[in-house]
N, C-alpha and C. Protein backbone atom coordinates (compact mmCIF):
# COMPACT_ATOMS: atom_id res chain seq x y z
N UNK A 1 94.60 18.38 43.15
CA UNK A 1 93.54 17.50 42.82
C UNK A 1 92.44 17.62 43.83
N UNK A 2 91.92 17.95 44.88
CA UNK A 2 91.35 18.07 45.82
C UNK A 2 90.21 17.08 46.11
N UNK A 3 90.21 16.47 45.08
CA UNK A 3 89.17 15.13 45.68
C UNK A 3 89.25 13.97 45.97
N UNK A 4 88.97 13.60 47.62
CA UNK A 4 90.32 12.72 47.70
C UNK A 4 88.81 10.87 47.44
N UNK A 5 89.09 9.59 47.48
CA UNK A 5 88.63 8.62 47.05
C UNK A 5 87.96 8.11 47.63
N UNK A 6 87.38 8.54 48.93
CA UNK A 6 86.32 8.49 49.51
C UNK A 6 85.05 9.19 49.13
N UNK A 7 85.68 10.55 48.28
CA UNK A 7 84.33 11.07 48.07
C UNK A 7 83.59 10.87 46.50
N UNK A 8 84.69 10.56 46.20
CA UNK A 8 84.81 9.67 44.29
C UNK A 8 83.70 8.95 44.73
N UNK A 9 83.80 7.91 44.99
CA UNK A 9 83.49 6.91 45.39
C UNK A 9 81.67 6.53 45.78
N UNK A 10 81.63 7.74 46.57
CA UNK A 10 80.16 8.28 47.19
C UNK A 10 79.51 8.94 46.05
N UNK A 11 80.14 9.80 45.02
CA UNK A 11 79.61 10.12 44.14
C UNK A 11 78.80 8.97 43.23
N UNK A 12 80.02 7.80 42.91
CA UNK A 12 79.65 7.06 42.31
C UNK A 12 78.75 6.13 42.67
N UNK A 13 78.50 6.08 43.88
CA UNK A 13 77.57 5.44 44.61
C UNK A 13 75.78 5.92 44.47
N UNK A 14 76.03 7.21 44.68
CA UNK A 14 75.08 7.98 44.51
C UNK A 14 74.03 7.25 42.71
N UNK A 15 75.46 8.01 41.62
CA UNK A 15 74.49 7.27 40.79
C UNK A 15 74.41 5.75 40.29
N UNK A 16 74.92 4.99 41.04
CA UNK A 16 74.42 3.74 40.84
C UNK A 16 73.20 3.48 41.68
N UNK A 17 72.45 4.33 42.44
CA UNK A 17 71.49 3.96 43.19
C UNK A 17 69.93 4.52 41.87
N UNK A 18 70.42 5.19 41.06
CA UNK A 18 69.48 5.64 40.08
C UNK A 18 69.10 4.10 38.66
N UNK A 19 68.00 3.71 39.25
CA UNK A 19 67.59 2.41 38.76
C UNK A 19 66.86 3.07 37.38
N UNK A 20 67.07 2.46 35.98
CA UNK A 20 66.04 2.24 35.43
C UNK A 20 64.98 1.56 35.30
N UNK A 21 63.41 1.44 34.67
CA UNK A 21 62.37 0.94 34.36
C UNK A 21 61.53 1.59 35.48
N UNK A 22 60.48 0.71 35.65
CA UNK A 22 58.95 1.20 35.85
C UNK A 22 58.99 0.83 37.30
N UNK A 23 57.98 1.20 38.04
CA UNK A 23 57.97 1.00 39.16
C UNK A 23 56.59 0.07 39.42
N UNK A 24 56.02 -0.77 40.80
CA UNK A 24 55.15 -2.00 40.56
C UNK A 24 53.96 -0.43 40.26
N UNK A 25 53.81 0.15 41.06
CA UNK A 25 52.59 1.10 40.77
C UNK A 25 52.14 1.78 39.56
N UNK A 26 53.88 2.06 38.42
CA UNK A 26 53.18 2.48 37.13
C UNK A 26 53.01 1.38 36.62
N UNK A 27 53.45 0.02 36.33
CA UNK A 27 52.64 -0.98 35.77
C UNK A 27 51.66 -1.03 35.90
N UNK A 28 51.23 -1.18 37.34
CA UNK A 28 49.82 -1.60 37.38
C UNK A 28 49.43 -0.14 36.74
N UNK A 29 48.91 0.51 36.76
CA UNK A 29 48.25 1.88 36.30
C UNK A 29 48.17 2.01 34.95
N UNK A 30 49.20 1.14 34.01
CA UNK A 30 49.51 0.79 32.42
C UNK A 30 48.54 -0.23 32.45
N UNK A 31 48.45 -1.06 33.51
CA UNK A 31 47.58 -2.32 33.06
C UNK A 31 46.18 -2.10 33.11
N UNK A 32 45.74 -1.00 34.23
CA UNK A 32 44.31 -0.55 34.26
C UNK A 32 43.94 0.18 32.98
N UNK A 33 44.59 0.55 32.67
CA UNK A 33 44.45 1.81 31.48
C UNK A 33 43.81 0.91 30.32
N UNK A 34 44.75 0.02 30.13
CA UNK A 34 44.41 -1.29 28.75
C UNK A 34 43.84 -1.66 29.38
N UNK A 35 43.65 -2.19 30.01
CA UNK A 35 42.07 -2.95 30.59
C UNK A 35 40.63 -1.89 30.54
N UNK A 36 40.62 -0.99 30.46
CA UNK A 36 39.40 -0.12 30.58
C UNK A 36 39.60 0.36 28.67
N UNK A 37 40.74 0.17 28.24
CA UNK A 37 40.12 0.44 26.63
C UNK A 37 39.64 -0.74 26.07
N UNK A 38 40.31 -2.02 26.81
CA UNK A 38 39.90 -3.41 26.16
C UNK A 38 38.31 -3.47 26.39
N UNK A 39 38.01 -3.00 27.66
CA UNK A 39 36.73 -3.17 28.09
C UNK A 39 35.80 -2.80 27.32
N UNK A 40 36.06 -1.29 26.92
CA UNK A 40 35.13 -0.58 25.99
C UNK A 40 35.22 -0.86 24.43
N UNK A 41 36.56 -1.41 23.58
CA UNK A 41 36.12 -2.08 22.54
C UNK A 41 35.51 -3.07 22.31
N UNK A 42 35.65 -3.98 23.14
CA UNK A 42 35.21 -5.34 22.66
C UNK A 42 34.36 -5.39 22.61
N UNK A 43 32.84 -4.80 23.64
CA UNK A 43 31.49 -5.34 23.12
C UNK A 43 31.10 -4.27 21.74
N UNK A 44 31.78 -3.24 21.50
CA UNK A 44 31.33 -2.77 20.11
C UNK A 44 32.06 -3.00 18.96
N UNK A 45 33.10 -4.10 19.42
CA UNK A 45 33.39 -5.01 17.62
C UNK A 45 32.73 -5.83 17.62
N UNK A 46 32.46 -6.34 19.01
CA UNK A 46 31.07 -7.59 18.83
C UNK A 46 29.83 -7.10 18.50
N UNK A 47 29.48 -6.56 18.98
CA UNK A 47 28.03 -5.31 18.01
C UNK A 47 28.42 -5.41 16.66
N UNK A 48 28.86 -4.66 16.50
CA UNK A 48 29.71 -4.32 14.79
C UNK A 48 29.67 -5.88 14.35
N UNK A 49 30.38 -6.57 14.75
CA UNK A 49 30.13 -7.88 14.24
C UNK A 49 29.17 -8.71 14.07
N UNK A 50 28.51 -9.14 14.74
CA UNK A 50 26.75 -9.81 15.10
C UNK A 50 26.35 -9.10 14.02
N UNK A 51 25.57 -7.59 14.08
CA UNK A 51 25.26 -6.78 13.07
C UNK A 51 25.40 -6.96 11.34
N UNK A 52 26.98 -6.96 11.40
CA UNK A 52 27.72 -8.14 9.58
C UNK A 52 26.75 -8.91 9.67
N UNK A 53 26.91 -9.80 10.55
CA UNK A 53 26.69 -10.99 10.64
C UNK A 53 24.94 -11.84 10.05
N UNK A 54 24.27 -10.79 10.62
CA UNK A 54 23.28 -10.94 10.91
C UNK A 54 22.62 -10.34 8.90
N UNK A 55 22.92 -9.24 8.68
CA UNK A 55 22.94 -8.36 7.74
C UNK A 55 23.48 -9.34 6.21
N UNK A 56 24.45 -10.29 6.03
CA UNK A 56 25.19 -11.23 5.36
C UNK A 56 23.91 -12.13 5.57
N UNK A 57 23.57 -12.67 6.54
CA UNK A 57 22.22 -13.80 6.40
C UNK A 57 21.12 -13.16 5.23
N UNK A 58 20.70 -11.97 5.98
CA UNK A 58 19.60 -11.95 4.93
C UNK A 58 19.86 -11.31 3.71
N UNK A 59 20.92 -11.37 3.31
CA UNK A 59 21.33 -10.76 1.96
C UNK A 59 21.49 -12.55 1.37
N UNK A 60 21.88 -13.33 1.84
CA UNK A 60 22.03 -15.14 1.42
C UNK A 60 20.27 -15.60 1.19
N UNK A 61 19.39 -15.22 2.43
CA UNK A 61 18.12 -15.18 1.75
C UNK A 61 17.91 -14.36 1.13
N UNK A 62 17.84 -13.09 0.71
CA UNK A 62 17.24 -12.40 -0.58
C UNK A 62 17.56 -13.09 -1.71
N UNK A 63 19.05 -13.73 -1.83
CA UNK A 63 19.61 -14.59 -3.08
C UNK A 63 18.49 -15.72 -2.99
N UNK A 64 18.40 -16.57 -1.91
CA UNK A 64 16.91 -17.86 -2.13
C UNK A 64 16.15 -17.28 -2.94
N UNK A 65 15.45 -16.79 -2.32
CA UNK A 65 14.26 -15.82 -2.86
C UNK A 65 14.68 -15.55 -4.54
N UNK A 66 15.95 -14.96 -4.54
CA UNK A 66 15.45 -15.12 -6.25
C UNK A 66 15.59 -16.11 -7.20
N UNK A 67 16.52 -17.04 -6.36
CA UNK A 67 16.24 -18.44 -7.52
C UNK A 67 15.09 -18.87 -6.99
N UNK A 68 14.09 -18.88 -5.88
CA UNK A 68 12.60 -19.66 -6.18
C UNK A 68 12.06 -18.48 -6.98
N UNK A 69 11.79 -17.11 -7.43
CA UNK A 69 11.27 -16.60 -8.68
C UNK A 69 11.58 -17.11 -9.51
N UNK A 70 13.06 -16.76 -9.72
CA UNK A 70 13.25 -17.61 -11.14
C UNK A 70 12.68 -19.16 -11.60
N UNK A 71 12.77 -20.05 -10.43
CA UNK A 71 11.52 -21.22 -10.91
C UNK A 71 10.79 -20.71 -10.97
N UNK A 72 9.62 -20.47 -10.53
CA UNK A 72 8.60 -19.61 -10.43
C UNK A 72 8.40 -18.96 -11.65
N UNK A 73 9.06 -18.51 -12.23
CA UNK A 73 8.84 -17.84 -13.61
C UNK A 73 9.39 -19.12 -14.89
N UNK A 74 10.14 -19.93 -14.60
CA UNK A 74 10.36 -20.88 -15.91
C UNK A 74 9.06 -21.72 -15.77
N UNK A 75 8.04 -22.10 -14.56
CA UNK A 75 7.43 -22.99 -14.58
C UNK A 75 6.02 -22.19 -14.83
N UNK A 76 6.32 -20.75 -15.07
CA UNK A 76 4.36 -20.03 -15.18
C UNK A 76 4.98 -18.92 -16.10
N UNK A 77 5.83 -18.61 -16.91
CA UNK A 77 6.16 -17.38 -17.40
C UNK A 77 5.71 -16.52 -16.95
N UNK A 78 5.68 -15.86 -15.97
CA UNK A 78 5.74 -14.79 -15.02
C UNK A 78 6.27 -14.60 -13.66
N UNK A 79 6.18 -13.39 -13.09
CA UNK A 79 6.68 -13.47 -12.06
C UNK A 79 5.50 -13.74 -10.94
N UNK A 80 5.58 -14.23 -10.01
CA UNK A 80 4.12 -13.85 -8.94
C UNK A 80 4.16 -12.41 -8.28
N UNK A 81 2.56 -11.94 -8.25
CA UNK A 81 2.20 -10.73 -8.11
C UNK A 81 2.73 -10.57 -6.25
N UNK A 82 2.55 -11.65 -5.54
CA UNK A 82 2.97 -11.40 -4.16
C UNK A 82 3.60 -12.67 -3.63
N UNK A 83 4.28 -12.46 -2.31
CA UNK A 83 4.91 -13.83 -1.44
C UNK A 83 4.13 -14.66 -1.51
N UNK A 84 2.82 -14.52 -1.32
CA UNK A 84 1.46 -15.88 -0.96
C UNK A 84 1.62 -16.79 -2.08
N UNK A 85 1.70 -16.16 -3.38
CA UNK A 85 1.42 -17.23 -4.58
C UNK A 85 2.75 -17.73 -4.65
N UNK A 86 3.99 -17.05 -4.52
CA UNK A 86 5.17 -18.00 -4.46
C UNK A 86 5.35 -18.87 -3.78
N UNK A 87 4.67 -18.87 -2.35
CA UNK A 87 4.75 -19.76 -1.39
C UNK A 87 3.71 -20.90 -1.77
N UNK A 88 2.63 -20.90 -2.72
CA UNK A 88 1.56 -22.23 -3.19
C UNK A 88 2.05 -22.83 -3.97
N UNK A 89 2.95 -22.30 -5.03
CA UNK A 89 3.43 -22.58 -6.38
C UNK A 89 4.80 -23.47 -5.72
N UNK A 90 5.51 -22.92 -4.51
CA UNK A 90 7.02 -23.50 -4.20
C UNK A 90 6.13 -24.81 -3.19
N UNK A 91 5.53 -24.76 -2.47
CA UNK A 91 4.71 -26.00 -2.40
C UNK A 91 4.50 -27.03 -2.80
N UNK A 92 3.60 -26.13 -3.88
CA UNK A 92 2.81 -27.67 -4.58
C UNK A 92 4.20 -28.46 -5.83
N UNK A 93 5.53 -27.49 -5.87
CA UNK A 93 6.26 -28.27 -7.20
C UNK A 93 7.37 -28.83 -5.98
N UNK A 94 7.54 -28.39 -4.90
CA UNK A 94 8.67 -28.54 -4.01
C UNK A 94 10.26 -28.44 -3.78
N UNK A 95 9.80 -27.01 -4.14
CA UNK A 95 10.94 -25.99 -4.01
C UNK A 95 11.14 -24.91 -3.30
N UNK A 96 9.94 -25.52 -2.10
CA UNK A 96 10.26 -23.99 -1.21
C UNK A 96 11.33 -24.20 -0.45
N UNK A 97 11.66 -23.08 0.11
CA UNK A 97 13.72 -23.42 0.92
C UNK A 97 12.45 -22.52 2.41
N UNK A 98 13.51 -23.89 3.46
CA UNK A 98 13.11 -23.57 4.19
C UNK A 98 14.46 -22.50 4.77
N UNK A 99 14.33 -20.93 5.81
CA UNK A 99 15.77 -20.61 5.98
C UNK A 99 15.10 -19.80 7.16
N UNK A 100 16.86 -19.55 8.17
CA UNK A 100 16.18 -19.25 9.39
C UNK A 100 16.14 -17.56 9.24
N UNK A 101 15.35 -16.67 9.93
CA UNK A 101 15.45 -15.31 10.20
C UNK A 101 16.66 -14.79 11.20
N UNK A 102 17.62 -14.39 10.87
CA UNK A 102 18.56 -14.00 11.36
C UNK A 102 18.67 -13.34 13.06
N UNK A 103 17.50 -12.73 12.89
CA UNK A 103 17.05 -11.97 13.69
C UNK A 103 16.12 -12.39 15.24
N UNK A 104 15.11 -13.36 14.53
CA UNK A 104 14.22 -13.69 15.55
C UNK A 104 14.55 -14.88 15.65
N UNK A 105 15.40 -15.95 14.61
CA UNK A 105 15.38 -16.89 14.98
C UNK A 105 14.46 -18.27 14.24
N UNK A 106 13.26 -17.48 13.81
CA UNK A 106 12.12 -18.55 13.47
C UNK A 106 12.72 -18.83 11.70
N UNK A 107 12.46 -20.19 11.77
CA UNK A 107 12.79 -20.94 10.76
C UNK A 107 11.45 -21.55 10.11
N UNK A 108 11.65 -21.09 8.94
CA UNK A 108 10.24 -22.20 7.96
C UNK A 108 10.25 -21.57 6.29
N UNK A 109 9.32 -21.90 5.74
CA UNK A 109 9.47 -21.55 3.83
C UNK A 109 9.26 -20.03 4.23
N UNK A 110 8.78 -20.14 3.06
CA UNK A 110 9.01 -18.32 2.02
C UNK A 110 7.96 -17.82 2.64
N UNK A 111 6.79 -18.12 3.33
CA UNK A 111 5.61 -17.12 3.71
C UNK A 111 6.04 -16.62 5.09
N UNK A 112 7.11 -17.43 5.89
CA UNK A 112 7.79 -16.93 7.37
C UNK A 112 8.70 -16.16 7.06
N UNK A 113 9.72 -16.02 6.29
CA UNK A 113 10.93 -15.20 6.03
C UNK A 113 11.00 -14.24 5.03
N UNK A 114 9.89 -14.60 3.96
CA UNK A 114 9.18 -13.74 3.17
C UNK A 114 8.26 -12.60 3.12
N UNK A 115 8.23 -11.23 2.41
CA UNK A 115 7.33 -10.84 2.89
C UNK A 115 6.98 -9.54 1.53
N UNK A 116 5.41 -9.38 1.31
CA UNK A 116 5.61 -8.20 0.46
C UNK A 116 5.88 -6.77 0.96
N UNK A 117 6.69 -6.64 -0.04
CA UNK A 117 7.59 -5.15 -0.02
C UNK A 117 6.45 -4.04 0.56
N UNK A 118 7.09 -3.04 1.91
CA UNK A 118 6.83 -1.89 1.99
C UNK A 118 7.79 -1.08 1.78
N UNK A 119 7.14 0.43 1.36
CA UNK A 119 8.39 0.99 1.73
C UNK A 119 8.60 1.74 2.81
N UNK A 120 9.61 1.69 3.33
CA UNK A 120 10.27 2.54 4.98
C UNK A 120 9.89 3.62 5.27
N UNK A 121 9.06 4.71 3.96
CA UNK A 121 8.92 5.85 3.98
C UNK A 121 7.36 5.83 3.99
N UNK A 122 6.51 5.11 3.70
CA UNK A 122 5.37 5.08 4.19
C UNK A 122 4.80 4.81 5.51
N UNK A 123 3.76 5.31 5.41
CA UNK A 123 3.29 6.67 6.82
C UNK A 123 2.85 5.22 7.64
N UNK A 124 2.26 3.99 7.64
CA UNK A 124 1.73 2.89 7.55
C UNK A 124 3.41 1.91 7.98
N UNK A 125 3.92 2.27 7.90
CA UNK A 125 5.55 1.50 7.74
C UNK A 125 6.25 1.49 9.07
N UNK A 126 6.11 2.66 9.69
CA UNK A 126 6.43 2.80 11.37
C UNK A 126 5.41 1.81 12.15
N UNK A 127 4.45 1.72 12.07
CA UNK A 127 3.80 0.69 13.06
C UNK A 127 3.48 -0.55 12.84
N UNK A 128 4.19 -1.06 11.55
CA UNK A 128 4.41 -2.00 11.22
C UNK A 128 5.87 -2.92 10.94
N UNK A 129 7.21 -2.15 11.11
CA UNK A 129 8.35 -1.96 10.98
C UNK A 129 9.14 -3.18 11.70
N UNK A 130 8.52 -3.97 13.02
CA UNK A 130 8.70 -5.05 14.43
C UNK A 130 8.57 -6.38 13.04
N UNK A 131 7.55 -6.19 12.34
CA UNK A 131 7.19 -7.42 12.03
C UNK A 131 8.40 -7.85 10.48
N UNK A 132 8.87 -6.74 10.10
CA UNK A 132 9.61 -6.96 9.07
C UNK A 132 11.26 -7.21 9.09
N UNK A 133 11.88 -7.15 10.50
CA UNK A 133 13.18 -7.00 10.80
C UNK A 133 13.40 -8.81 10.64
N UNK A 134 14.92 -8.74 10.00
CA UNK A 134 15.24 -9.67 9.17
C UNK A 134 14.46 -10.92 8.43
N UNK A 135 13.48 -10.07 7.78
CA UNK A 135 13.02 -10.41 6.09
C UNK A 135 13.19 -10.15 5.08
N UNK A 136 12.67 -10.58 4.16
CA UNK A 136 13.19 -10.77 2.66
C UNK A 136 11.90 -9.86 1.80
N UNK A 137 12.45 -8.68 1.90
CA UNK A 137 10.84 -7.61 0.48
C UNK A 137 10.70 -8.22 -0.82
N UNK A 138 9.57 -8.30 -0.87
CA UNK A 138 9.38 -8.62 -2.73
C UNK A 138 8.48 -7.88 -2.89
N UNK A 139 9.07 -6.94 -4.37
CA UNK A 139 7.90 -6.04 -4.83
C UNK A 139 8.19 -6.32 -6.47
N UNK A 140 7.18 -6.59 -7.08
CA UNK A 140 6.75 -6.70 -8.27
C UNK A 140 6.78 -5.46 -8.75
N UNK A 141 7.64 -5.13 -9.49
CA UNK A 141 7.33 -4.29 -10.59
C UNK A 141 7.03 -3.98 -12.04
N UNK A 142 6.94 -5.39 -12.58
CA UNK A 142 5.92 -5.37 -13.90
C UNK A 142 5.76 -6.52 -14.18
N UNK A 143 5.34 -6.90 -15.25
CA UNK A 143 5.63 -8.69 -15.51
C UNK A 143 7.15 -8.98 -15.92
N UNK A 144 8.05 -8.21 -16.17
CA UNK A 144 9.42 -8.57 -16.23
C UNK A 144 10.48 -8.01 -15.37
N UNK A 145 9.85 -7.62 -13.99
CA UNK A 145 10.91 -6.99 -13.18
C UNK A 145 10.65 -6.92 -11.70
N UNK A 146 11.46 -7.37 -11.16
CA UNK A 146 11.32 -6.76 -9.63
C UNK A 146 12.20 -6.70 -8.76
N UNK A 147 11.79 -6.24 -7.51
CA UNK A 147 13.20 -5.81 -6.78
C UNK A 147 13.37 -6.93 -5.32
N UNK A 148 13.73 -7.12 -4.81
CA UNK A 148 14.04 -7.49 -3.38
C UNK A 148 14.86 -6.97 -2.69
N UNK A 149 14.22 -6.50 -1.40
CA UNK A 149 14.81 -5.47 -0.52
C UNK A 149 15.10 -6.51 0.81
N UNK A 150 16.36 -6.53 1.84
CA UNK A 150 16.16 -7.26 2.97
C UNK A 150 16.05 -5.93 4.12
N UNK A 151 15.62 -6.29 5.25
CA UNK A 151 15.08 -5.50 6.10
C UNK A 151 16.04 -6.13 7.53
N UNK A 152 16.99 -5.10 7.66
CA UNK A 152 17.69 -5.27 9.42
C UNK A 152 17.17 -4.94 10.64
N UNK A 153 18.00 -4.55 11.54
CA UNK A 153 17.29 -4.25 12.77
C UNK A 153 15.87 -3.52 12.61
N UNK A 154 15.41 -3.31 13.60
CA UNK A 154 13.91 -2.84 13.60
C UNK A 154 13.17 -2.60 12.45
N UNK A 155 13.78 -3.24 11.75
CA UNK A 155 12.62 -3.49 9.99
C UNK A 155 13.38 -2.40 9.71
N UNK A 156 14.43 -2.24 9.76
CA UNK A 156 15.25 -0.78 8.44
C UNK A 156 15.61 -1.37 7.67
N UNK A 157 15.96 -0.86 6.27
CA UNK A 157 16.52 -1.64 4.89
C UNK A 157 18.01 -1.77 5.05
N UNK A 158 18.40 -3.24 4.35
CA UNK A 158 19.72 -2.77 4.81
C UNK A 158 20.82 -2.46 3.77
N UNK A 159 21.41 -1.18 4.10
CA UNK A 159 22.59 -0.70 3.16
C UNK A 159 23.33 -0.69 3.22
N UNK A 160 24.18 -0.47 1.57
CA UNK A 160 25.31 -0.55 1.74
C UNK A 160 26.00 1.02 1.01
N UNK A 161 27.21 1.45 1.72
CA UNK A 161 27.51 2.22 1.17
C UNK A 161 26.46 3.39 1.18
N UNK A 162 25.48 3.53 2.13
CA UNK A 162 24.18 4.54 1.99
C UNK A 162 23.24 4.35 1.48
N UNK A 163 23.44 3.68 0.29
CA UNK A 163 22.14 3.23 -0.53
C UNK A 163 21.56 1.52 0.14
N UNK A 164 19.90 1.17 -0.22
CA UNK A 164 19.00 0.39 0.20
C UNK A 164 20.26 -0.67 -0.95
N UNK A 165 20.37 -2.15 -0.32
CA UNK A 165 20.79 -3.13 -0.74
C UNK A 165 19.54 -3.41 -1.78
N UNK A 166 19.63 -4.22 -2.55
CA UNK A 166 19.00 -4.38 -3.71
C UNK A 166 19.38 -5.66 -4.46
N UNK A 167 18.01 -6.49 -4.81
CA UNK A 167 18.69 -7.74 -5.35
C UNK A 167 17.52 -7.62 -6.77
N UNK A 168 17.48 -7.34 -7.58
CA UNK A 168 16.66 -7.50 -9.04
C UNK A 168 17.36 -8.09 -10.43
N UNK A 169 16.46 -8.67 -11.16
CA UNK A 169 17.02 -9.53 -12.04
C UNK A 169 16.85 -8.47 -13.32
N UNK A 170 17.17 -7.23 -13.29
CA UNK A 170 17.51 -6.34 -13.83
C UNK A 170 16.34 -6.09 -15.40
N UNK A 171 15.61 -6.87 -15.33
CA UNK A 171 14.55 -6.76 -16.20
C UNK A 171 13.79 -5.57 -16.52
């Protein structure tokens, strides 16, 4: 047998000194790690989010906007040619909605949050682009049709799925 129980013994000693789990230094080094990915998601789901957020407002005003046309058209059978006359007509019967701009903040009727339609691709549209970010487009397109476009960050249209969001009473 040649091994006598002293050295059994030491063997077995040996591997009971072999500990499992982590040591304090790889924890911590697990904990820096998640901490520097936590760091870097969170302010861009909060971006990403605000952004929804903000984008959902003026899609709730483009909807205003078309029930004051639709008064607007039961009380003159037509549509109005621009924001200005919707805003005299929601006035003088008292139905303008007052709603805030998502964006800047400023709150008041349809001639502040309202605005007539440009389009993004006109040459005239870049240096004017500051003044249209979260508003509500209205463009007339005949006496029985028109479109409403809302406008996000820096006056871009906002889409969905690639295409310009779009609110028309399909006329």
């Amino acid at each position: 047998m040649g091994r006598s129980y002293t050295s059994m013994k030491l063997s077995q000693k040996s591997f009971k000194t072999h500990k499992k789990g982590m040591t304090f230094i790889e924890v911590m080094t697990a904990v820096v790690i998640i901490g520097i990915i936590v760091a870097i998601a969170i302010p861009n789901f909060v971006a990403s989010s605000r952004k929804r957020a903000r984008e959902a407002s003026v899609k709730t005003n483009m909807r205003t906007f078309q029930v004051m046309l639709e008064t607007y058209r039961v009380d003159n059978q037509v549509y109005p040619d621009a924001v200005s006359d919707l805003d005299i007509e929601a006035n003088k019967k008292n139905y303008n909605k007052e709603v805030v701009n998502p964006y800047t903040k400023q709150k008041g009727p349809v001639n502040v949050w309202g605005i007539d339609y440009m389009d993004p691709t006109d040459s005239g549209f870049a240096a004017q682009s500051s003044l249209y970010e979260g508003k509500v487009g209205f463009q007339k397109v005949n006496t029985t049709k028109y479109y409403i476009n809302g406008y996000g960050e820096a006056g871009t249209l906002i889409t969905v799925d690639g295409k310009a969001y779009l609110v028309t009473n399909g006329g």
